[in-house]
C-alpha atoms as a PDB file:
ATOM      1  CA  UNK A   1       0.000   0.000   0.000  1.00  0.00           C
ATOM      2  CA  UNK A   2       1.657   3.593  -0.841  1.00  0.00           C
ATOM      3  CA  UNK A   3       2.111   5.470   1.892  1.00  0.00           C
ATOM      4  CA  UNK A   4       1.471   9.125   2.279  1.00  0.00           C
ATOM      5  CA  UNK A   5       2.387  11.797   4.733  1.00  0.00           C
ATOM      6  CA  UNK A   6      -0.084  14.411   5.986  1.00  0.00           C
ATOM      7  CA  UNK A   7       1.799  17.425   4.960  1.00  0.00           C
ATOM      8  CA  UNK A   8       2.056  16.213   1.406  1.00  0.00           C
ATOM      9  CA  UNK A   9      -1.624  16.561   1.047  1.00  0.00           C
ATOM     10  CA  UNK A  10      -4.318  19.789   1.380  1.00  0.00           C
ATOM     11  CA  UNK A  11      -8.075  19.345   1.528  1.00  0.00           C
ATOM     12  CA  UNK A  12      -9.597  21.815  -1.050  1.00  0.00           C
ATOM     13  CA  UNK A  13     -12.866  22.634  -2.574  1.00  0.00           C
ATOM     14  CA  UNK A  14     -12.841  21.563  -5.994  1.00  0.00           C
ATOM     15  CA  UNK A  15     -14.965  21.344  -9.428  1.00  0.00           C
ATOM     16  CA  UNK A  16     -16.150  19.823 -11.709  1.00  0.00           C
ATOM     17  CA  UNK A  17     -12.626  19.266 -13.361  1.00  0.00           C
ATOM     18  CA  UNK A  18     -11.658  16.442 -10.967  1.00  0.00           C
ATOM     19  CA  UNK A  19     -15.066  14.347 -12.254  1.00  0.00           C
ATOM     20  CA  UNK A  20     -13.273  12.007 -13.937  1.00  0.00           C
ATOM     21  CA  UNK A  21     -10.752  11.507 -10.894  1.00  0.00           C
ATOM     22  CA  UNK A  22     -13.580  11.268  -8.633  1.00  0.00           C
ATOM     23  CA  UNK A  23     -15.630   8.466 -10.407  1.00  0.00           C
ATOM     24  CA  UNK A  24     -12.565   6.130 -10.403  1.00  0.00           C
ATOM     25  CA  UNK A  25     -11.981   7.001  -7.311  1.00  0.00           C
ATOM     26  CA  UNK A  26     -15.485   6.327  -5.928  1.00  0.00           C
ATOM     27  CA  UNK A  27     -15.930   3.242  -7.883  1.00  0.00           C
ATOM     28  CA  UNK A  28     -13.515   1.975  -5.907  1.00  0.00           C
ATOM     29  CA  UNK A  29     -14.838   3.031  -2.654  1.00  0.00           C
ATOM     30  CA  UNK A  30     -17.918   1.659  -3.188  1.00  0.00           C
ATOM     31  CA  UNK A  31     -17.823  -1.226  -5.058  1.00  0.00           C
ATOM     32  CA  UNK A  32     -17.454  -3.820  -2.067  1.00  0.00           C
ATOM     33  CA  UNK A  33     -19.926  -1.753   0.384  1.00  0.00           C
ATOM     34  CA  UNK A  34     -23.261  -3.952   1.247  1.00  0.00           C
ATOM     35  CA  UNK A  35     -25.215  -0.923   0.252  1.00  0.00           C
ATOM     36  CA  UNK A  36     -24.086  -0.722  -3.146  1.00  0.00           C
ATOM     37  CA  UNK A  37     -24.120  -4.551  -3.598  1.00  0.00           C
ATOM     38  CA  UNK A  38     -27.523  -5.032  -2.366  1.00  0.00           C
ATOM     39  CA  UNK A  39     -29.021  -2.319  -4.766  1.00  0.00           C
ATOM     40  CA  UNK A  40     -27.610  -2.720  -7.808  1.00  0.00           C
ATOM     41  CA  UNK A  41     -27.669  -6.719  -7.496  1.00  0.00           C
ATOM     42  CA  UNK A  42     -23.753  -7.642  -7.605  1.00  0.00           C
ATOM     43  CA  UNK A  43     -24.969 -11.312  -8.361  1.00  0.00           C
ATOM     44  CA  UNK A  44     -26.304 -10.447 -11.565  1.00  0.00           C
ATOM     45  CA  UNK A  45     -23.893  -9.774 -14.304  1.00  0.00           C
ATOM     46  CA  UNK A  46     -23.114  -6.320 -15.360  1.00  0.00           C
ATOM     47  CA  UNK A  47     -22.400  -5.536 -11.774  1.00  0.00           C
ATOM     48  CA  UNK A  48     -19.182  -3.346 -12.691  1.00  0.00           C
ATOM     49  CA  UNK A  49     -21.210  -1.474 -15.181  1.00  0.00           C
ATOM     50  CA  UNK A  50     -24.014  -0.564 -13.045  1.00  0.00           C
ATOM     51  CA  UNK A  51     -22.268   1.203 -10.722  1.00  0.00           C
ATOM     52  CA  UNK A  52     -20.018   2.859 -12.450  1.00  0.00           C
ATOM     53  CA  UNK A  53     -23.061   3.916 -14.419  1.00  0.00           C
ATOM     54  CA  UNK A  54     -24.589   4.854 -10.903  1.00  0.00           C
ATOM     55  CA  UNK A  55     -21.772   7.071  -9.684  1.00  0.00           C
ATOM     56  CA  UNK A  56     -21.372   9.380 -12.874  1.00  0.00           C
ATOM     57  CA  UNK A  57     -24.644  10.299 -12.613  1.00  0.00           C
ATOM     58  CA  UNK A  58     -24.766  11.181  -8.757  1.00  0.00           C
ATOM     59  CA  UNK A  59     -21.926  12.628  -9.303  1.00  0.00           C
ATOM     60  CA  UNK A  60     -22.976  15.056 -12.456  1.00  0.00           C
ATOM     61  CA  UNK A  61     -26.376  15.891 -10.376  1.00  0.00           C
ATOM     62  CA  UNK A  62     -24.637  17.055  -7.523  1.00  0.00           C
ATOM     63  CA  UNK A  63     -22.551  18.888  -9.761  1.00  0.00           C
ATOM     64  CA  UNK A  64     -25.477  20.551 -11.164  1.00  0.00           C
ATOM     65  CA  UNK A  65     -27.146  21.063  -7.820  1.00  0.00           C
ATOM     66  CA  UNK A  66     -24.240  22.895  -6.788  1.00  0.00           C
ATOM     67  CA  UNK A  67     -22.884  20.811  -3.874  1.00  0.00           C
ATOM     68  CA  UNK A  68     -19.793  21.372  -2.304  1.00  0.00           C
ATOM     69  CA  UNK A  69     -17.345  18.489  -2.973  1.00  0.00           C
ATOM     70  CA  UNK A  70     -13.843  18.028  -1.050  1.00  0.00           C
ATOM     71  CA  UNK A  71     -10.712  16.915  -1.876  1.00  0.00           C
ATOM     72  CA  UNK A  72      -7.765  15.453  -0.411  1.00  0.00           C
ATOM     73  CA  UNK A  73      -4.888  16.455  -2.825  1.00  0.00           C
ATOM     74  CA  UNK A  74      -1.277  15.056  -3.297  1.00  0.00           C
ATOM     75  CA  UNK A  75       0.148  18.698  -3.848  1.00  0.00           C
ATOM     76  CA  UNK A  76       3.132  17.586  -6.158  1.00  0.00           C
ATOM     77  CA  UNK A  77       0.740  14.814  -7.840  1.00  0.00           C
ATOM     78  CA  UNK A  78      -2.221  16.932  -8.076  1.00  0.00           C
ATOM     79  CA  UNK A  79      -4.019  13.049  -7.612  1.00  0.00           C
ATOM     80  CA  UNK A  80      -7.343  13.179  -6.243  1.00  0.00           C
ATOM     81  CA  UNK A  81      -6.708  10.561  -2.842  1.00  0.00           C
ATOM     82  CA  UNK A  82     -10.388  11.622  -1.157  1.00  0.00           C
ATOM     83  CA  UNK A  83     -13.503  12.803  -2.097  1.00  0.00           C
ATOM     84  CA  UNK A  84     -17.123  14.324   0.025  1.00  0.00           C
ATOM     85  CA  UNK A  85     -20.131  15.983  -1.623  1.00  0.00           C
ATOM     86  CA  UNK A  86     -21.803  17.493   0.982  1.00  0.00           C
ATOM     87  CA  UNK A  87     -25.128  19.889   0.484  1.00  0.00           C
ATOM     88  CA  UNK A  88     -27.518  21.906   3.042  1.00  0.00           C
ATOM     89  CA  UNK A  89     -30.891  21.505   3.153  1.00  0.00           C
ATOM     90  CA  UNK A  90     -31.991  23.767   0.374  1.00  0.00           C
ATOM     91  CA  UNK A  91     -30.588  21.298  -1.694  1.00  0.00           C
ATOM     92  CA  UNK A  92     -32.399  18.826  -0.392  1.00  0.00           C
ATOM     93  CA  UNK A  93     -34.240  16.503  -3.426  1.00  0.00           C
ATOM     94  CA  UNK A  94     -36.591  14.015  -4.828  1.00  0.00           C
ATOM     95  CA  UNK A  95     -34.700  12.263  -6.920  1.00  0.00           C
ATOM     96  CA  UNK A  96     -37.408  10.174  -8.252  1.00  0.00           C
ATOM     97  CA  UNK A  97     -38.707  13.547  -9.682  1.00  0.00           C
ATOM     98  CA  UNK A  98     -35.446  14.285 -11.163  1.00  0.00           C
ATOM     99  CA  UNK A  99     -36.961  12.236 -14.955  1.00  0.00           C
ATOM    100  CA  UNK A 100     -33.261  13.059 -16.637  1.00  0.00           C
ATOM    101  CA  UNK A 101     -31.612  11.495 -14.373  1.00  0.00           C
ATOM    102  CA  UNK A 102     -33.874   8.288 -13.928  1.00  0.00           C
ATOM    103  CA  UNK A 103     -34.117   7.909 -17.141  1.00  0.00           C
ATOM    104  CA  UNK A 104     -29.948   7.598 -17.171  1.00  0.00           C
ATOM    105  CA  UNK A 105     -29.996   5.434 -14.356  1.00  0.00           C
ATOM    106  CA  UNK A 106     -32.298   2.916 -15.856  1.00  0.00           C
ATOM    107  CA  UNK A 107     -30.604   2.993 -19.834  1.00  0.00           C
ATOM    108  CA  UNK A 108     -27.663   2.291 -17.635  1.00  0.00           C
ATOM    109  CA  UNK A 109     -28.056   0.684 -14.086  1.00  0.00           C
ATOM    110  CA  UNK A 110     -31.705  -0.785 -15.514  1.00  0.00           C
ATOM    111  CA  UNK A 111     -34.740  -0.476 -14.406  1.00  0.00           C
ATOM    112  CA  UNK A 112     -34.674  -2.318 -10.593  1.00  0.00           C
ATOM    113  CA  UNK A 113     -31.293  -0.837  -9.594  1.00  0.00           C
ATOM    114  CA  UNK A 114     -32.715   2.442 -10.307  1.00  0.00           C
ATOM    115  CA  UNK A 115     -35.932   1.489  -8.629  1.00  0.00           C
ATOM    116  CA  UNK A 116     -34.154   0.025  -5.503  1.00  0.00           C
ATOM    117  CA  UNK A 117     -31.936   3.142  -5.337  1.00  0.00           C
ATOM    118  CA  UNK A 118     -34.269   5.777  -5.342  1.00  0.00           C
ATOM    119  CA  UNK A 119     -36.476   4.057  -2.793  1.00  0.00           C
ATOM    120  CA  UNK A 120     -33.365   4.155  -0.923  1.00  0.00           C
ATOM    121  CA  UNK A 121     -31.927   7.538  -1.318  1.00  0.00           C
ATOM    122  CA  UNK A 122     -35.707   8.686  -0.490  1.00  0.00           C
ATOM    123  CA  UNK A 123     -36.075   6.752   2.608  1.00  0.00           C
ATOM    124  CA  UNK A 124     -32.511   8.240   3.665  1.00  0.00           C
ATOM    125  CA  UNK A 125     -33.991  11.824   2.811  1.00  0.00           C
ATOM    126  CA  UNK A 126     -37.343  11.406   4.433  1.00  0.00           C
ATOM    127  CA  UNK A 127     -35.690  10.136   7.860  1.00  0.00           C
ATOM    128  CA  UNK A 128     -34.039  13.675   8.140  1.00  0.00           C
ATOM    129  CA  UNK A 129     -35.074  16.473  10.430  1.00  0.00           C
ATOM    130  CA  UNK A 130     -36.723  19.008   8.641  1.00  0.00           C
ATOM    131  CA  UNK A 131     -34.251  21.702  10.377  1.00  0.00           C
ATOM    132  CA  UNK A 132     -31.648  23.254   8.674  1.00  0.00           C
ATOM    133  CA  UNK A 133     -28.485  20.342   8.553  1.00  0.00           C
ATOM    134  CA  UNK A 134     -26.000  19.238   6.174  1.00  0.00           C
ATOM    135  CA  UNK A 135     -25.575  15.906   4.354  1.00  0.00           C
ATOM    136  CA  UNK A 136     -22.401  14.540   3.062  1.00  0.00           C
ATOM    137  CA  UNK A 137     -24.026  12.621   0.725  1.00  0.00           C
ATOM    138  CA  UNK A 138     -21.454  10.849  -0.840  1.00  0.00           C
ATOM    139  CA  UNK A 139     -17.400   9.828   0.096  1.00  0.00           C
ATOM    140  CA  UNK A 140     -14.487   7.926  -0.023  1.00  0.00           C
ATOM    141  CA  UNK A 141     -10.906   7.573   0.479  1.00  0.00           C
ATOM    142  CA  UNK A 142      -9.019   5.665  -2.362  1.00  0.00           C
ATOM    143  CA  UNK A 143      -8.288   2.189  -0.862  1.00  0.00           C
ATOM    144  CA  UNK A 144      -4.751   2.081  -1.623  1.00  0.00           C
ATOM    145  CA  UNK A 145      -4.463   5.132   0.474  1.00  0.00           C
ATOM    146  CA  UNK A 146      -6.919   4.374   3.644  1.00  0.00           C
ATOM    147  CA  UNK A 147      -5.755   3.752   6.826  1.00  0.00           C
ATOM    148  CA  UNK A 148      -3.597   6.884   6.838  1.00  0.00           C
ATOM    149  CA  UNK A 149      -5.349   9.452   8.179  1.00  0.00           C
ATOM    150  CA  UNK A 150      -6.724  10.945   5.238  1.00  0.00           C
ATOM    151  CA  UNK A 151     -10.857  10.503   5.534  1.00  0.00           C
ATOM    152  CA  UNK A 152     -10.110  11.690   9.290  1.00  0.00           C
ATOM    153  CA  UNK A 153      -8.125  14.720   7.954  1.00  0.00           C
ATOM    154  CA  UNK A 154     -10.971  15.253   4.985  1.00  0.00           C
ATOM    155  CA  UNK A 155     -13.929  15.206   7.767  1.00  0.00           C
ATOM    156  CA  UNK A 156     -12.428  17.390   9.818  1.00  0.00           C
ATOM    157  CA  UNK A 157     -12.291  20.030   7.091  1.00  0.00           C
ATOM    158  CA  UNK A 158     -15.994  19.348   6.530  1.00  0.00           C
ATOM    159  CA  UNK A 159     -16.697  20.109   9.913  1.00  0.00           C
ATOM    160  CA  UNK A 160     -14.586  23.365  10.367  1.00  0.00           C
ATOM    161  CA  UNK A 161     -16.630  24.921   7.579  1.00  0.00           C
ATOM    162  CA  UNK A 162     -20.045  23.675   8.456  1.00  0.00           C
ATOM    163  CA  UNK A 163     -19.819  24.273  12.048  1.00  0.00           C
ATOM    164  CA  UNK A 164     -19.465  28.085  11.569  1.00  0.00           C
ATOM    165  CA  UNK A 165     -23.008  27.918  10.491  1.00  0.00           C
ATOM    166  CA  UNK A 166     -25.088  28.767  13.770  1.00  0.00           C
ATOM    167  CA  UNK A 167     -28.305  28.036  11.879  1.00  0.00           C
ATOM    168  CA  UNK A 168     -27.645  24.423  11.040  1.00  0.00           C
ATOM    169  CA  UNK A 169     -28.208  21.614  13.708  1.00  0.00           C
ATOM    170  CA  UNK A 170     -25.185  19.715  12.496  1.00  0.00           C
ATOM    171  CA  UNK A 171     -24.105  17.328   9.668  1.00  0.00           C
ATOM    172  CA  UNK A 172     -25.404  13.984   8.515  1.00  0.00           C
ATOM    173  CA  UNK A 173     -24.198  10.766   6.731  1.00  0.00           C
ATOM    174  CA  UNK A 174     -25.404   7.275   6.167  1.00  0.00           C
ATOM    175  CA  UNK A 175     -23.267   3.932   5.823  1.00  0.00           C
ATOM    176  CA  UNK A 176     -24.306  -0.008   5.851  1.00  0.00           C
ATOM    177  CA  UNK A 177     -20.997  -0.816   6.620  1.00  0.00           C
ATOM    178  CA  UNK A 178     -20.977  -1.166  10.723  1.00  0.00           C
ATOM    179  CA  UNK A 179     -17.198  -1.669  10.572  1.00  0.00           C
ATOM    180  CA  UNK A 180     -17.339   2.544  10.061  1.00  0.00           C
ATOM    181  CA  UNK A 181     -18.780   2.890  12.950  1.00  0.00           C
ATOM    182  CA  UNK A 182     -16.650   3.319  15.715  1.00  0.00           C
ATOM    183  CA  UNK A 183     -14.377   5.697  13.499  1.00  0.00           C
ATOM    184  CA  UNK A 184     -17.974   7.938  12.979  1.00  0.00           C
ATOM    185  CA  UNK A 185     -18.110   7.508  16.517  1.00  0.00           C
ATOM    186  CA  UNK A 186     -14.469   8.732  17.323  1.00  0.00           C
ATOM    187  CA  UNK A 187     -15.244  12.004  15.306  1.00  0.00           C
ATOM    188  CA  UNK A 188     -18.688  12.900  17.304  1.00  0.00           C
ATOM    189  CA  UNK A 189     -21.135  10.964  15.439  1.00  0.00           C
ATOM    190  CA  UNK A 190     -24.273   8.871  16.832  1.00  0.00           C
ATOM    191  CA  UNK A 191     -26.989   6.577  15.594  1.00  0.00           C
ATOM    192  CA  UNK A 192     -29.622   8.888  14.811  1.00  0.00           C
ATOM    193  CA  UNK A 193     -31.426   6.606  12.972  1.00  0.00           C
ATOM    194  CA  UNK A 194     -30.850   2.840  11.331  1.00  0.00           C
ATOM    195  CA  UNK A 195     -32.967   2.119   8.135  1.00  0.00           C
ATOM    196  CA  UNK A 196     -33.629  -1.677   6.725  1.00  0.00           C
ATOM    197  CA  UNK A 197     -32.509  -2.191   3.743  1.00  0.00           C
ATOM    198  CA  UNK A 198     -33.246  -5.978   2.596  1.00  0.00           C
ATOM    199  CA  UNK A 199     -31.159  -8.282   4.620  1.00  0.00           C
ATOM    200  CA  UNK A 200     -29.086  -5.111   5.698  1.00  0.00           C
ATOM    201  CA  UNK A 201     -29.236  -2.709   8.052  1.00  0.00           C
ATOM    202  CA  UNK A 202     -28.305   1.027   7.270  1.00  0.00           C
ATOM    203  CA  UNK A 203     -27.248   3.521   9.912  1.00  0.00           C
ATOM    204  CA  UNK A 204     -28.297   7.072   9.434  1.00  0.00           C
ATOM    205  CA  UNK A 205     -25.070   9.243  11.779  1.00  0.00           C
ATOM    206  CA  UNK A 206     -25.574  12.783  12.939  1.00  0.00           C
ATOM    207  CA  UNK A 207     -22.992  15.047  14.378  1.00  0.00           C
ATOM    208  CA  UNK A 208     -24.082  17.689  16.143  1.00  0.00           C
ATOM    209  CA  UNK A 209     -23.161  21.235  15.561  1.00  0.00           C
ATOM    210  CA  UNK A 210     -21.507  22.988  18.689  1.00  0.00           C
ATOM    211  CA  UNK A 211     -22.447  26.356  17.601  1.00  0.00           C
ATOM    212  CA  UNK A 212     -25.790  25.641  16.488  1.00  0.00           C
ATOM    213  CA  UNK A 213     -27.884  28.345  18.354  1.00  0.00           C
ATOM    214  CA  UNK A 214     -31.824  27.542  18.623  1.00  0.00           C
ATOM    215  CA  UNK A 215     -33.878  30.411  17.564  1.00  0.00           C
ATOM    216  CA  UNK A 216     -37.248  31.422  19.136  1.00  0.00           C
ATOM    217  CA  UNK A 217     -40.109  30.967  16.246  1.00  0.00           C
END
């Protein structure tokens, strides 16, 4: 595994320009997680495809929703080695309403991986308090660079900025992988909610924002 030291990297906000980076990179995240397994049916061939397929397109409508997205950079490398989208609750969506997008997902992921995902994402959505929050919504470290600090260094820099917001009750992230849990855990998080999904179970974290200040209606 390559190794990397902290001060060789920055966590930046970055465009659109590190897409391509960013699917590869999230591909590779995700590919092994239960979630993504369970919804776009790894047993079934075309597995690969599907969510590859899946990621562009979250990725190009968070793009267009104008989400912010962080990276961890190798400064000399300019490599993408981490990656969060994270939104507020104005851009909070239906995605089942969003009919260019399904309509990608299914020539693409087909018809029941789209189905299964936007029941999903929905019931994810719906679970959240209607109070203004952030959601990273999607993230990953490369694997050949985990284990090193980096997601830790890339949350952190999530929280910094979103914290400073006084009006938002915290931040909020989902996983079906329990084996993130105690590092969620170590950073602030809790349980605020766990979600069936199939055979699986998916936890719904929330950490609150110090700074958030309760206004009187």
């Amino acid at each position: 595994m390559p190794q990397v030291k902290l001060d060789e990297v920055e966590v930046v906000r970055i465009d659109e320009r590190f897409s391509r980076q960013a699917r590869s990179l999230l591909y590779h995240s995700y590919k092994d997680e239960p979630t993504f397994k369970f919804l776009l049916d790894a047993h079934r061939p075309g597995y690969k495809q599907r969510i590859r397929a899946t990621i562009r397109e979250l990725i190009r409508l968070h793009i267009d929703r104008g989400e912010f997205i962080f990276g961890v950079i190798h400064k000399k490398q300019e490599r993408l080695l981490g990656v969060a989208f994270f939104s507020d609750l104005e851009l909070k969506v239906d995605i089942s309403k969003q009919f260019l997008w399904r309509m990608k997902m299914i020539l693409t992921a087909g018809f029941e991986g789209t189905r299964r995902f936007v029941q999903y994402f929905n019931e994810v959505q719906e679970s959240l308090p209607a109070k203004n929050h952030r959601m990273v919504s999607l993230i990953g470290i490369h694997p050949d660079f985990q284990k090193q600090g980096l997601g830790k260094l890339l949350l952190e820099s999530i929280h910094e900025l979103t914290d400073k917001d006084q009006n938002s009750i915290g931040l909020f992230l989902d996983t079906g992988n329990n084996r993130y849990l105690e590092f969620y855990k170590s950073l602030n998080y809790e349980i605020f909610t766990e979600l069936p999904l199939g055979n699986l179970k998916e936890f719904v974290l929330f950490r609150p924002n110090p700074n958030y200040t309760e206004r009187a209606a």
